[in-house]
Protein backbone atom coordinates (compact mmCIF):
# COMPACT_ATOMS: atom_id res chain seq x y z
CA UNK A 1 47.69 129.14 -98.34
CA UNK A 2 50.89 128.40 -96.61
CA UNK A 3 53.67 126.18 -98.52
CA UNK A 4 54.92 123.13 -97.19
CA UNK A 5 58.17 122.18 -98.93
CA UNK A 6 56.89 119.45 -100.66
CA UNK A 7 54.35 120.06 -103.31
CA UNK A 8 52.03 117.15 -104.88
CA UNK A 9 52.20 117.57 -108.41
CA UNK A 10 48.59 118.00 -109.95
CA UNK A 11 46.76 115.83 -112.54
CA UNK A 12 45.28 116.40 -115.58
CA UNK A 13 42.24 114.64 -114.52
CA UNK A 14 39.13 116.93 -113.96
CA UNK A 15 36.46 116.06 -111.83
CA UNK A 16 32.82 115.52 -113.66
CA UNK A 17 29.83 116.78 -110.75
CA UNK A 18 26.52 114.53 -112.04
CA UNK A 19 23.52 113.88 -110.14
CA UNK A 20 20.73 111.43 -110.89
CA UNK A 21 17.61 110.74 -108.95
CA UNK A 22 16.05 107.44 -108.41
CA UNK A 23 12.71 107.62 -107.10
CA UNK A 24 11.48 105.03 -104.81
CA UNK A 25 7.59 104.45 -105.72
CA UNK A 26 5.76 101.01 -104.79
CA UNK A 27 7.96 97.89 -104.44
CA UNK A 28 10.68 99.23 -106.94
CA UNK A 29 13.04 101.87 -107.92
CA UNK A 30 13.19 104.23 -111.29
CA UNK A 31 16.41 105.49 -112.92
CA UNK A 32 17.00 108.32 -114.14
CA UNK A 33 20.80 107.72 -116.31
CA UNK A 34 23.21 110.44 -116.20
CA UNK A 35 26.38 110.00 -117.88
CA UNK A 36 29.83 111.48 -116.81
CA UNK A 37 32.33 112.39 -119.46
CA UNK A 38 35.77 110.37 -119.50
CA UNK A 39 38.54 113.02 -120.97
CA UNK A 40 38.98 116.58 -122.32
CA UNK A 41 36.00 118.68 -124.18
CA UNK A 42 33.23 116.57 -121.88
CA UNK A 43 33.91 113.78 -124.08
CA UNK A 44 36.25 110.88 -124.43
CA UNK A 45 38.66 111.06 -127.23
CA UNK A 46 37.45 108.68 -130.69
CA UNK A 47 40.05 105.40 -130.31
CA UNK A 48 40.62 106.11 -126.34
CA UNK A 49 39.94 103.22 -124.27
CA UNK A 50 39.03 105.27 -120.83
CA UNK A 51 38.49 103.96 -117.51
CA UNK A 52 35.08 104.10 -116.07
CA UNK A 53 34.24 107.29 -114.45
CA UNK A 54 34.16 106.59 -110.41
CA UNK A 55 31.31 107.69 -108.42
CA UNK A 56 29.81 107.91 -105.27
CA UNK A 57 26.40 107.44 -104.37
CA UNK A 58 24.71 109.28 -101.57
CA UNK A 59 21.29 109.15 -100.10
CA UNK A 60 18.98 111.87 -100.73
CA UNK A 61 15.76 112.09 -98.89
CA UNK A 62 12.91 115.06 -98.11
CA UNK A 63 13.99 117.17 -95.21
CA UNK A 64 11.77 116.39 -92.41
CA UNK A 65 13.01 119.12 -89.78
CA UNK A 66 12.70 121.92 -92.88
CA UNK A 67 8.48 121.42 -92.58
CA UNK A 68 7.96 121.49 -89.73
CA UNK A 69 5.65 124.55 -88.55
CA UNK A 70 5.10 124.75 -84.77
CA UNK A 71 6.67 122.34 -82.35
CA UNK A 72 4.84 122.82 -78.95
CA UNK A 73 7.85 123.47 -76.05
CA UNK A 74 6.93 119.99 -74.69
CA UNK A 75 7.69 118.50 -78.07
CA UNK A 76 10.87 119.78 -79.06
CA UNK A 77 13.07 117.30 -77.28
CA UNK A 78 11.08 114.35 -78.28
CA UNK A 79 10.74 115.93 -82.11
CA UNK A 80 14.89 116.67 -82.46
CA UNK A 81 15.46 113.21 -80.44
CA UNK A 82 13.25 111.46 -84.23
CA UNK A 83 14.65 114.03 -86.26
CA UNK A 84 18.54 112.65 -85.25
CA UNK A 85 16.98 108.72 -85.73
CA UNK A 86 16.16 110.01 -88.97
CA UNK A 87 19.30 111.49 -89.68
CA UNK A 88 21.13 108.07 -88.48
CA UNK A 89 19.12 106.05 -90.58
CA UNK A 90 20.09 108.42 -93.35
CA UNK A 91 24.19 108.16 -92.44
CA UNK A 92 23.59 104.06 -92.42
CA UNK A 93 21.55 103.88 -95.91
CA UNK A 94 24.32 105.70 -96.80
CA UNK A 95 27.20 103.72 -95.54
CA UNK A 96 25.77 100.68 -97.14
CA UNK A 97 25.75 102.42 -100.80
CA UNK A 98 29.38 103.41 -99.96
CA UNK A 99 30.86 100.35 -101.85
CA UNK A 100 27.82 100.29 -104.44
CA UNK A 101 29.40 101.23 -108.33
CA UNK A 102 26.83 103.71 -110.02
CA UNK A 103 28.24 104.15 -113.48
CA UNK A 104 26.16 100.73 -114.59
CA UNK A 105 22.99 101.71 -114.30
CA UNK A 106 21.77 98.02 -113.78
CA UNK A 107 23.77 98.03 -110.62
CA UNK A 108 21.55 100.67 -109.03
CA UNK A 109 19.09 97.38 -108.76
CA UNK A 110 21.43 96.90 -105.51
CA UNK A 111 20.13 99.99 -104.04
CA UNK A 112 16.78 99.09 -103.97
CA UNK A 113 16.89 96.92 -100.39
CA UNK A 114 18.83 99.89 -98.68
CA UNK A 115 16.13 102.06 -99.92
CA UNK A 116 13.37 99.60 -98.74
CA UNK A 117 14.69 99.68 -95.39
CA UNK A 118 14.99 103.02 -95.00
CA UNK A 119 11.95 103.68 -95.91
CA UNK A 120 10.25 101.31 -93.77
CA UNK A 121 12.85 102.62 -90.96
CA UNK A 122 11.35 106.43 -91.94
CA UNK A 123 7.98 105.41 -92.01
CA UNK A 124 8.15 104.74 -88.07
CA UNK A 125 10.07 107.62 -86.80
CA UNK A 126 7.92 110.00 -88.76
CA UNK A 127 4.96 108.28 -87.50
CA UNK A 128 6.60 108.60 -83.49
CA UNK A 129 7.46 112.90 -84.48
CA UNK A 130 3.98 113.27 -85.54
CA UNK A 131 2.87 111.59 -82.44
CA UNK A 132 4.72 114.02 -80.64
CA UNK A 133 3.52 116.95 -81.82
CA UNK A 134 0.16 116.21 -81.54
CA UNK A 135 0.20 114.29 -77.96
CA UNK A 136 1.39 118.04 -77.21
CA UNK A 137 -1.88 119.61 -78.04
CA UNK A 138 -0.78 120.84 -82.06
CA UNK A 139 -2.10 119.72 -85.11
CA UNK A 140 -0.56 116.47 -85.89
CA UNK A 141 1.72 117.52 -89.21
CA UNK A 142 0.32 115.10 -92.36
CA UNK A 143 2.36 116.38 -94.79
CA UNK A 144 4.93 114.62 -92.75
CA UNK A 145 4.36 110.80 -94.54
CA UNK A 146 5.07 112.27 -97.70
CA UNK A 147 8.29 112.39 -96.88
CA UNK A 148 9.04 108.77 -95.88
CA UNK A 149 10.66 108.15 -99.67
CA UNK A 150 14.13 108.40 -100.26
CA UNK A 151 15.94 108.41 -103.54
CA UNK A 152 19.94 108.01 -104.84
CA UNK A 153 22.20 110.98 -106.13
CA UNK A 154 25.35 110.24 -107.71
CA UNK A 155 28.45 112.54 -107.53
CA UNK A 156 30.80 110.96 -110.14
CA UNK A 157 34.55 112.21 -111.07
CA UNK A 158 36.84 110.92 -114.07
CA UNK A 159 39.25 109.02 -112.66
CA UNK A 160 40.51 107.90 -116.20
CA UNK A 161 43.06 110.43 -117.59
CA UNK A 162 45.56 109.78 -114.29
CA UNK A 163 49.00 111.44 -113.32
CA UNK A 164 51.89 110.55 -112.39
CA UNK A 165 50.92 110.43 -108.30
CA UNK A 166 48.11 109.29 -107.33
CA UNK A 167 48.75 108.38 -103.89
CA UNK A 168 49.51 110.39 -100.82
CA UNK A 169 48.15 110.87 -97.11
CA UNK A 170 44.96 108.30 -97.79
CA UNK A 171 43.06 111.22 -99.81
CA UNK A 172 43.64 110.09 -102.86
CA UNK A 173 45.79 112.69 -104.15
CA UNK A 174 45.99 114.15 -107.88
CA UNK A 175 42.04 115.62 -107.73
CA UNK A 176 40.48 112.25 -106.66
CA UNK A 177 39.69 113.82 -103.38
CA UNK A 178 38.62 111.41 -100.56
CA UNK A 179 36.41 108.88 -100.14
CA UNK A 180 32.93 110.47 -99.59
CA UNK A 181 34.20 113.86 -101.01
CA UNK A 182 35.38 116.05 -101.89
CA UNK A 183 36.53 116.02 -105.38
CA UNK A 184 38.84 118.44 -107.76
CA UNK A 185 35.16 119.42 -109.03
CA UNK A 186 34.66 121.42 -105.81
CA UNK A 187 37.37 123.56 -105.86
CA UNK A 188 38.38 126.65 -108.78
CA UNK A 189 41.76 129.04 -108.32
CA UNK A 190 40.42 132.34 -106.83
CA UNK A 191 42.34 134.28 -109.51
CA UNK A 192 40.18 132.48 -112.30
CA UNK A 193 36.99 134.38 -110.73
CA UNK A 194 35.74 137.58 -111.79
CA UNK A 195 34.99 139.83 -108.81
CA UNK A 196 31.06 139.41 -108.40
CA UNK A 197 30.05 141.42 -104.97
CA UNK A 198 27.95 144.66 -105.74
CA UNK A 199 28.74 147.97 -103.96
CA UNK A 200 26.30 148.47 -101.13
CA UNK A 201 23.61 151.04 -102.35
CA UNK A 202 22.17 152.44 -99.17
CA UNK A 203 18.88 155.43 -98.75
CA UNK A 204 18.95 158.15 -97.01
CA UNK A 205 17.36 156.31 -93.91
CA UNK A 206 20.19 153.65 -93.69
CA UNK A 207 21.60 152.73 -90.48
CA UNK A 208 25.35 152.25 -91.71
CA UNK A 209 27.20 151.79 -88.46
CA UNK A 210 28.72 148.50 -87.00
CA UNK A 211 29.83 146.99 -83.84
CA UNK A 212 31.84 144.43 -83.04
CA UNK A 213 32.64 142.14 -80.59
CA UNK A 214 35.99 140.09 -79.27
CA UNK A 215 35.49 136.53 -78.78
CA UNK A 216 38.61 134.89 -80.01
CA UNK A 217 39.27 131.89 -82.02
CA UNK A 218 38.61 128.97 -79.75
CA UNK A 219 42.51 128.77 -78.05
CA UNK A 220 40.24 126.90 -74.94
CA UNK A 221 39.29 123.91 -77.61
CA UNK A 222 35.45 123.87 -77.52
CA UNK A 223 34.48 121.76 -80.06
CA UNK A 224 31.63 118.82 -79.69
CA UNK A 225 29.54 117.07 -82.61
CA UNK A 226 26.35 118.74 -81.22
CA UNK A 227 23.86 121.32 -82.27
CA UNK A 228 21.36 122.95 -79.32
CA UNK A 229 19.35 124.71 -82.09
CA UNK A 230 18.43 122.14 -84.57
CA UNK A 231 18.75 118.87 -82.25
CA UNK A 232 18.60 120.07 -78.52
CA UNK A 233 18.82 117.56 -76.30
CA UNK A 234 20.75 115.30 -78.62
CA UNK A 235 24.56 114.15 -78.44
CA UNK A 236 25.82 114.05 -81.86
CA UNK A 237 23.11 115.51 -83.62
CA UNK A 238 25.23 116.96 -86.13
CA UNK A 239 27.03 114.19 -86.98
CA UNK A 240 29.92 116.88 -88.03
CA UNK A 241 32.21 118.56 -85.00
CA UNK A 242 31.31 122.13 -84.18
CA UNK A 243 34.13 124.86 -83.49
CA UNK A 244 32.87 127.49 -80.98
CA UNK A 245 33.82 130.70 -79.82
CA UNK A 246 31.82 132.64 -77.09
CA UNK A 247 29.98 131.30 -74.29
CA UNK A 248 32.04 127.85 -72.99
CA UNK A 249 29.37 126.01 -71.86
CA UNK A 250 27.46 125.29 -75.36
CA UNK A 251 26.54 121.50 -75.92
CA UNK A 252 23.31 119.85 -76.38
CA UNK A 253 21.96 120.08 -73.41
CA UNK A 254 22.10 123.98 -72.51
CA UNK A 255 19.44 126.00 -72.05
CA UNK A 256 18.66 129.32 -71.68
CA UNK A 257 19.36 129.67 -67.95
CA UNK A 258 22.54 127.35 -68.22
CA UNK A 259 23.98 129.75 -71.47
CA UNK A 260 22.76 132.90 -69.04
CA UNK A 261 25.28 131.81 -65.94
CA UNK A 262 28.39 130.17 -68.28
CA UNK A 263 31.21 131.82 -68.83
CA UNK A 264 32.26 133.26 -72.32
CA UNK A 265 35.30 133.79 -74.51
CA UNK A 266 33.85 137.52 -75.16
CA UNK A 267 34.25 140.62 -73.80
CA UNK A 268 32.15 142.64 -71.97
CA UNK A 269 30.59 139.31 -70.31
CA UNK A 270 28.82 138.37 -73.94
CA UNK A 271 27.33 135.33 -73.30
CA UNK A 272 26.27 134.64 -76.91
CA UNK A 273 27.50 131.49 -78.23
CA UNK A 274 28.88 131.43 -81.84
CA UNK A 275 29.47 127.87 -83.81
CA UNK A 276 30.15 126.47 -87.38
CA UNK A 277 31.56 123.33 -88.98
CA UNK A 278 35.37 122.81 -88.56
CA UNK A 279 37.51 123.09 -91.26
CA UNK A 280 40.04 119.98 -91.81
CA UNK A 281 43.27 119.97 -94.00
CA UNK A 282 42.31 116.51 -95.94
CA UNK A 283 45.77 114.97 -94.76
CA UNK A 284 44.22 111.43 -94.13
CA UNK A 285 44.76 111.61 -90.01
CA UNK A 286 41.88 110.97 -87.92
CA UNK A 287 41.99 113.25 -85.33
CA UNK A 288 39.99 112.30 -82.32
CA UNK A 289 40.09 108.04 -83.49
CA UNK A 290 36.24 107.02 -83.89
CA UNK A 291 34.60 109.55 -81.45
CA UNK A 292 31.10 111.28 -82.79
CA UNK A 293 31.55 113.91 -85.53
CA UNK A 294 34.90 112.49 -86.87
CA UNK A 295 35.98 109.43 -88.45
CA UNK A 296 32.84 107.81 -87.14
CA UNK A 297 30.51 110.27 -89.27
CA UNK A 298 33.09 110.00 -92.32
CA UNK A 299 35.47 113.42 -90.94
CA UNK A 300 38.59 112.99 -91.97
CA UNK A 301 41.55 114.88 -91.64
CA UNK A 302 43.14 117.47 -89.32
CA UNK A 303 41.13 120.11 -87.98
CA UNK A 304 42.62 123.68 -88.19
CA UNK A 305 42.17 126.61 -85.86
CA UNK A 306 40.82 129.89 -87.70
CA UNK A 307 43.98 132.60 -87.54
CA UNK A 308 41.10 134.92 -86.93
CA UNK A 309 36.99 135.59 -86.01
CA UNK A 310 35.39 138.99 -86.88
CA UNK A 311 32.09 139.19 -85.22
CA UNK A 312 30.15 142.12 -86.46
CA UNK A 313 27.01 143.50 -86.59
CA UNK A 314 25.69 145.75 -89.28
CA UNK A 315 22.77 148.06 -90.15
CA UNK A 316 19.92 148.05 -92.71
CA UNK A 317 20.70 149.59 -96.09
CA UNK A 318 17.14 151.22 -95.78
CA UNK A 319 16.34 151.98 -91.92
CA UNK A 320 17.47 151.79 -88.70
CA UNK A 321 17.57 148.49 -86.77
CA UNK A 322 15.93 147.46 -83.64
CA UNK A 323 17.59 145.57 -80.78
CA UNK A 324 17.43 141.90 -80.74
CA UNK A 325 15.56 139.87 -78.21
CA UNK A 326 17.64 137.66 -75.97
CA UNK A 327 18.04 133.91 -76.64
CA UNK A 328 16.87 134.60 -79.91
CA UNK A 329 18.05 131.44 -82.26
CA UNK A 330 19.61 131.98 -85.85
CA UNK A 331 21.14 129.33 -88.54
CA UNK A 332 22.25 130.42 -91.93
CA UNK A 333 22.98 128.40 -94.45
CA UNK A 334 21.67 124.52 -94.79
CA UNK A 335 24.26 121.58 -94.02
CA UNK A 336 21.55 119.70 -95.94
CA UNK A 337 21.88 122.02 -98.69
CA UNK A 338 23.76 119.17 -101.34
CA UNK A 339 20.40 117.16 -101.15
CA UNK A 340 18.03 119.97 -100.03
CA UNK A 341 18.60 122.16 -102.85
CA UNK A 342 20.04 125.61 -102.48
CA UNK A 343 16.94 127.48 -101.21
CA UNK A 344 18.44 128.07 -97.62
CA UNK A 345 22.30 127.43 -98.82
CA UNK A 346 23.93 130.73 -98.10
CA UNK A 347 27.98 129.54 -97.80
CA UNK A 348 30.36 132.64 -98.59
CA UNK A 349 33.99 131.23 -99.00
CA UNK A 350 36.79 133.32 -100.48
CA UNK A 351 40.83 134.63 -100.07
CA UNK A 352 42.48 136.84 -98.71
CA UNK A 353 42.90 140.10 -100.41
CA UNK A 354 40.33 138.47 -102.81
CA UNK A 355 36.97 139.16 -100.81
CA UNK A 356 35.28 141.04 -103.83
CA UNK A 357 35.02 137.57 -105.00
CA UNK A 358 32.56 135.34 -103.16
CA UNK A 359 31.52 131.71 -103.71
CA UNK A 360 28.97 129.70 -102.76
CA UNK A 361 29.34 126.30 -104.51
CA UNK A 362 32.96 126.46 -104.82
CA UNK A 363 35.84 126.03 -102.36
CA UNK A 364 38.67 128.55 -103.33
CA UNK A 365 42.30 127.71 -104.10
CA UNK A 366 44.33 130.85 -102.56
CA UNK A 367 47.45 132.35 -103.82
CA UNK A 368 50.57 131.50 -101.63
CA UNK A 369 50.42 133.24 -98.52
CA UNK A 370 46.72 134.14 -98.83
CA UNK A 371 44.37 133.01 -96.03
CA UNK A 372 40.96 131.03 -96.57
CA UNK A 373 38.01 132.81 -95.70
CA UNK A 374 34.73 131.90 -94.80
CA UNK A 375 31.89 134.40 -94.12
CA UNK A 376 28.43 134.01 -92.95
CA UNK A 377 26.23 136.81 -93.71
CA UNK A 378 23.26 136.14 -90.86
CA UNK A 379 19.22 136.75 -91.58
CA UNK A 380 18.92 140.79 -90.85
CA UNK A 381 14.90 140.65 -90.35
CA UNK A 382 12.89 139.31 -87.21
CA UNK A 383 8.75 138.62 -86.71
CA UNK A 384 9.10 140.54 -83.84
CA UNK A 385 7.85 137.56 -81.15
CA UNK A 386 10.08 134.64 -81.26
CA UNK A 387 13.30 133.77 -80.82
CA UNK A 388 13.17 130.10 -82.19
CA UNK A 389 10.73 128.34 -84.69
CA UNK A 390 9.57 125.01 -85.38
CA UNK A 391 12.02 124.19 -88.27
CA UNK A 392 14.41 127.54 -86.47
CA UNK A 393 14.31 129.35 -89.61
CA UNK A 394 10.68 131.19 -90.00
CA UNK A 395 11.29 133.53 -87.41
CA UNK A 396 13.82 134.93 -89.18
CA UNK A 397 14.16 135.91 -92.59
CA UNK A 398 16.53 138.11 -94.90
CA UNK A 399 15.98 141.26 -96.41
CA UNK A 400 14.32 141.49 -99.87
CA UNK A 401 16.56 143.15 -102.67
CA UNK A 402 15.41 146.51 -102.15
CA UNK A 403 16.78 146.44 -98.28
CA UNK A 404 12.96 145.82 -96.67
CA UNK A 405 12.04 143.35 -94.43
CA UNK A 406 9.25 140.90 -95.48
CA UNK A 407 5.34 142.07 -94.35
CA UNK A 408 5.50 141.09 -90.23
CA UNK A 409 9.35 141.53 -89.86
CA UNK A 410 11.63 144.38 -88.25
CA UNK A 411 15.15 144.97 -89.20
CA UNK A 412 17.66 143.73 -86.57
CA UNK A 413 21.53 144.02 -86.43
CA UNK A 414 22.81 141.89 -89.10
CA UNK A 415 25.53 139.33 -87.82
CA UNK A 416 28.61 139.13 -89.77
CA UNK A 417 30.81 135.93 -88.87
CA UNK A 418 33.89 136.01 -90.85
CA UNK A 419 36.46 133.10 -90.22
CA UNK A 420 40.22 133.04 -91.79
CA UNK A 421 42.70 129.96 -92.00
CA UNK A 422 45.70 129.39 -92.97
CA UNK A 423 45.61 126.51 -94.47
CA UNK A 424 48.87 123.88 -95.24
CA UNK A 425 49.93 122.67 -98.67
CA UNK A 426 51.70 119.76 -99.02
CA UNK A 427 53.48 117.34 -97.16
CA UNK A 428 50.47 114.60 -98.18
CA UNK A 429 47.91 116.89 -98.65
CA UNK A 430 46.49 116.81 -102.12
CA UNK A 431 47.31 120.03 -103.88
CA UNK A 432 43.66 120.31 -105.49
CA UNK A 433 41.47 118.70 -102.67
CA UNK A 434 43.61 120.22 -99.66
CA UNK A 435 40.67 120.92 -97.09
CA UNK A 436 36.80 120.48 -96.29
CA UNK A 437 34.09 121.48 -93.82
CA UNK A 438 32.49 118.69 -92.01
CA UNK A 439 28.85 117.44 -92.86
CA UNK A 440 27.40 114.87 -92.56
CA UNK A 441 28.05 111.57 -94.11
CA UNK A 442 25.92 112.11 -96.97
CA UNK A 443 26.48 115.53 -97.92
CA UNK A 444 29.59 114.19 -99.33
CA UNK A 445 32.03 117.20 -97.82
CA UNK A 446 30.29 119.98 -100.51
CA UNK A 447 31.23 123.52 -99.77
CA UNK A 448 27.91 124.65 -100.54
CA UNK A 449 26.57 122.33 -97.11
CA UNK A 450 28.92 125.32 -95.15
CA UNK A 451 26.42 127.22 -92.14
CA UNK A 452 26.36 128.89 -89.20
CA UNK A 453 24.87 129.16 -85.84
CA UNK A 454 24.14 132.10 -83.50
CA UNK A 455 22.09 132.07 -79.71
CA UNK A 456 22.15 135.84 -78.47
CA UNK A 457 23.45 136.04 -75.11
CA UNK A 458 24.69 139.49 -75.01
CA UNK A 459 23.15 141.55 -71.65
CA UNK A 460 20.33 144.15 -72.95
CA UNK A 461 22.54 147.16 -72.05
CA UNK A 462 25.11 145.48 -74.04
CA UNK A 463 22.70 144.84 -77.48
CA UNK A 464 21.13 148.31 -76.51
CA UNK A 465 24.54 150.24 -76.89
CA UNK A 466 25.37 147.70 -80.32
CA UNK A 467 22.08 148.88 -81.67
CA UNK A 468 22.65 153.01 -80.79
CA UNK A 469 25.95 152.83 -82.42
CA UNK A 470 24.98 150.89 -85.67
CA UNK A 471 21.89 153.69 -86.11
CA UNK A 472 24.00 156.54 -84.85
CA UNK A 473 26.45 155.25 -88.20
CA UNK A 474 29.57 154.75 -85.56
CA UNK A 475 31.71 151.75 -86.32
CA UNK A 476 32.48 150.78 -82.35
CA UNK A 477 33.59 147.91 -80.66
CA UNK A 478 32.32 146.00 -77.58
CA UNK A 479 33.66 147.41 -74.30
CA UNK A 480 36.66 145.98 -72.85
CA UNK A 481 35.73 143.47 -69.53
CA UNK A 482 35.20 145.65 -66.38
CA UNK A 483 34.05 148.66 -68.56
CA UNK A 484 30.32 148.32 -67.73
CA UNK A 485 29.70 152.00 -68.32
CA UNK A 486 30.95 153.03 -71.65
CA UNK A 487 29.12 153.32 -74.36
CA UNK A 488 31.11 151.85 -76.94
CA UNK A 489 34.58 152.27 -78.37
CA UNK A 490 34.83 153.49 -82.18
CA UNK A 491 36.88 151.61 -83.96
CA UNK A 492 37.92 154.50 -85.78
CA UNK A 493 39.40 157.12 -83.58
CA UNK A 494 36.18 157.97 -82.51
CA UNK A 495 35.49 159.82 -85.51
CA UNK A 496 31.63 159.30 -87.06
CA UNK A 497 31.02 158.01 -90.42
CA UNK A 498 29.52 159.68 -92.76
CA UNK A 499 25.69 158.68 -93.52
């Protein structure tokens, strides 16, 4: 990460992770205590008088959008339109626990009316989704009012053992992290972790080329707090600002034909659009004032440009890969994923010149000089018939260990989206919190909440010529603009890989 020449001396606190659920059943709340440990060895010293541990409390509640089955085409604005009340009610609940102290667990009494709210708040916009969805002709979705319950997770930190700065750039420096997250906890020095990405074992049937295609690193400054695939039709819906690269015309409100006519940021006129969460160096400015997805969702800091997007596509380890259809819809990973549960997490982040070493629930701390990388490793399987579900992840799916697709899948290109920062040190930025991914409010900044977003807009010739080279085992790169009738350049010198 790149030096500034003032460096914020660390403390010897260490950041305690805890989580605690309290159920809300009938009028009332129950507890479940966790405790978080206040000095070295998970324990406070005998004769120490330590501070409290700090925490924060977030709102966790069942994901409503993650079961649903089929949305009819008439539904889907109406459904994302409840799904994004849902999510606001969430981001309030969550505001209002914001100044709520969760060490005592008798305090967590004062939850109890924000809960009660919510829930009542819940019960109505599941009630208007269902409504939706069956008013189009489906079958209305009952497992839906099982999910009108929400409960309280803590994420605590010991605050006790101090330093000798704790201020700095409002982040709270010295491993507090910022309010609403993250904290020291998050983070672990990429040297400390032991290389853990197997070799590639591939059959004799393995289609081990790639192709790649240019679409820059967003010099034009598309960014909005939208997302088209999970909440179309909704400003704001991800309550987190969005970095894109490809087509220029991505917001809520495009649509197939709109993304088909835009221009694009790629070569070769790929019209595909390509999105993630910004990363922000946590330097307490708040870029943008109060607009959606920044300081108003809880987004704080500076957002910084990737030094670099690789956008490739790969083979299948046991067979050759067929082309995918256009407009078809793919997120990886779960911005959810701090309250969901890991099941659809699938963050990647690593160093430079330290990629054999991935992590998922961990930010890294780079080496001077060494760029932060992020890398989303896209579903490789498709059913074969649509290009967008009713929670826009069944019709899609990854490969199972062995390299197959699931029963009713067909191996696709797999997209490869790997984004590298340079990231500032320093200069007000706390040395062990220096940068998060927006999320929203609730997911309190974890690096595990990290995802991606792909719509494939590439012309058929285009994914055609992608898909020959990938099972012909040629690493080639898109066409430059104007090129319309080459097949491909290898990145290689043109020489074939073996396999």
């Amino acid at each position: 990460m790149r030096q500034h020449p003032h460096k914020r001396s660390r403390t010897a606190s260490k950041a305690v992770a805890i989580a605690s659920a309290l159920a809300l059943g009938g009028g009332g709340i129950a507890v479940v205590a966790a405790n978080a440990s206040a000095g070295p060895g998970n324990g406070a010293s005998a004769g120490t008088d330590a501070e409290p541990a700090a925490r924060t409390l977030t709102v966790d509640c069942p994901d409503v959008g993650l079961a649903l089955d089929k949305v009819p085409r008439g539904a889907r604005v109406d459904v994302a339109k409840g799904l994004a009340r849902l999510d606001a009610q969430v981001a309030e609940a969550y505001g209002k626990l914001e100044g709520l102290d969760g060490q005592d667990s008798a305090k967590a009494t004062g939850t109890a009316p924000v809960l009660d709210r919510l829930r009542a708040q819940r019960t109505r916009t599941i009630a208007a989704i269902a409504d939706a969805i069956a008013e189009r002709g489906a079958a209305r979705p009952g497992a839906l009012e099982r999910m009108r319950s929400c409960g309280v997770k803590e994420d605590g930190e010991d605050r006790a053992a101090g330093g000798d700065d704790q201020g700095g750039g409002g982040q709270g420096g010295g491993g507090q992290g910022q309010q609403g997250g993250p904290v020291a906890e998050d983070f672990v020095d990429i040297t400390t972790v032991e290389p853990n990405v197997p070799a590639p074992e591939e059959g004799e049937n393995a289609s081990t080329g790639s192709f790649t295609t240019e679409c820059g690193t967003n010099e034009e400054g598309h960014f909005n707090s939208d997302n088209v695939i999970a909440a179309p039709g909704v400003s704001n819906g991800a309550h987190h600002v969005h970095d894109y690269v490809g087509n220029v015309s991505t917001d809520a409100f495009s649509t197939d034909e709109s993304l088909a006519a835009a221009d694009t940021t790629c070569d070769n006129e790929d019209r595909s659009t390509h999105y993630w969460p910004v990363l922000r160096a946590l330097d307490g400015e708040q870029e943008g004032g109060h607009q959606p997805g920044g300081a108003h969702d809880g987004n704080i800091g500076s957002v910084l440009s990737p030094a670099s997007v690789s956008l490739t596509f790969k083979g299948s380890p046991v067979s050759e890969v067929t082309e995918m259809p256009r407009f078809l819809r793919i997120i990886t990973g779960d911005a959810k994923s701090f309250t969901n549960g890991t099941a659809n997490a699938n963050a990647s982040w690593s160093c430079e010149g330290f990629e054999d070493r991935q992590l998922k629930d961990k930010y890294p701390l780079c080496p001077e000089g060494a760029q932060v990388v992020r890398t989303f490793n896209f579903q490789s399987c498709w059913d074969g018939q649509n290009t967008d579900s009713g929670n826009h992840r069944d019709h899609v799916a990854f490969a199972r260990e062995d390299g197959t697709c699931p029963d009713g899948f067909r191996a696709i290109p797999q997209l490869q989206q790997r984004i590298a920062y340079d990231v500032p040190t320093g200069g007000g930025i706390p040395e062990d919190t220096p940068f998060a991914v927006d999320s929203f409010p609730e997911q309190l900044h974890k690096p595990l909440t990290d995802h991606g977003d792909f719509i494939n807009v590439m012309p058929e010739k285009l994914m055609s010529r992608a898909v020959t080279c990938i099972n012909s085992n040629r690493d080639c790169g898109a066409p430059s603009r104007g090129a319309e009738g080459n097949a491909g350049l290898p990145l290689h010198g043109g020489v074939a890989r073996d396999g």
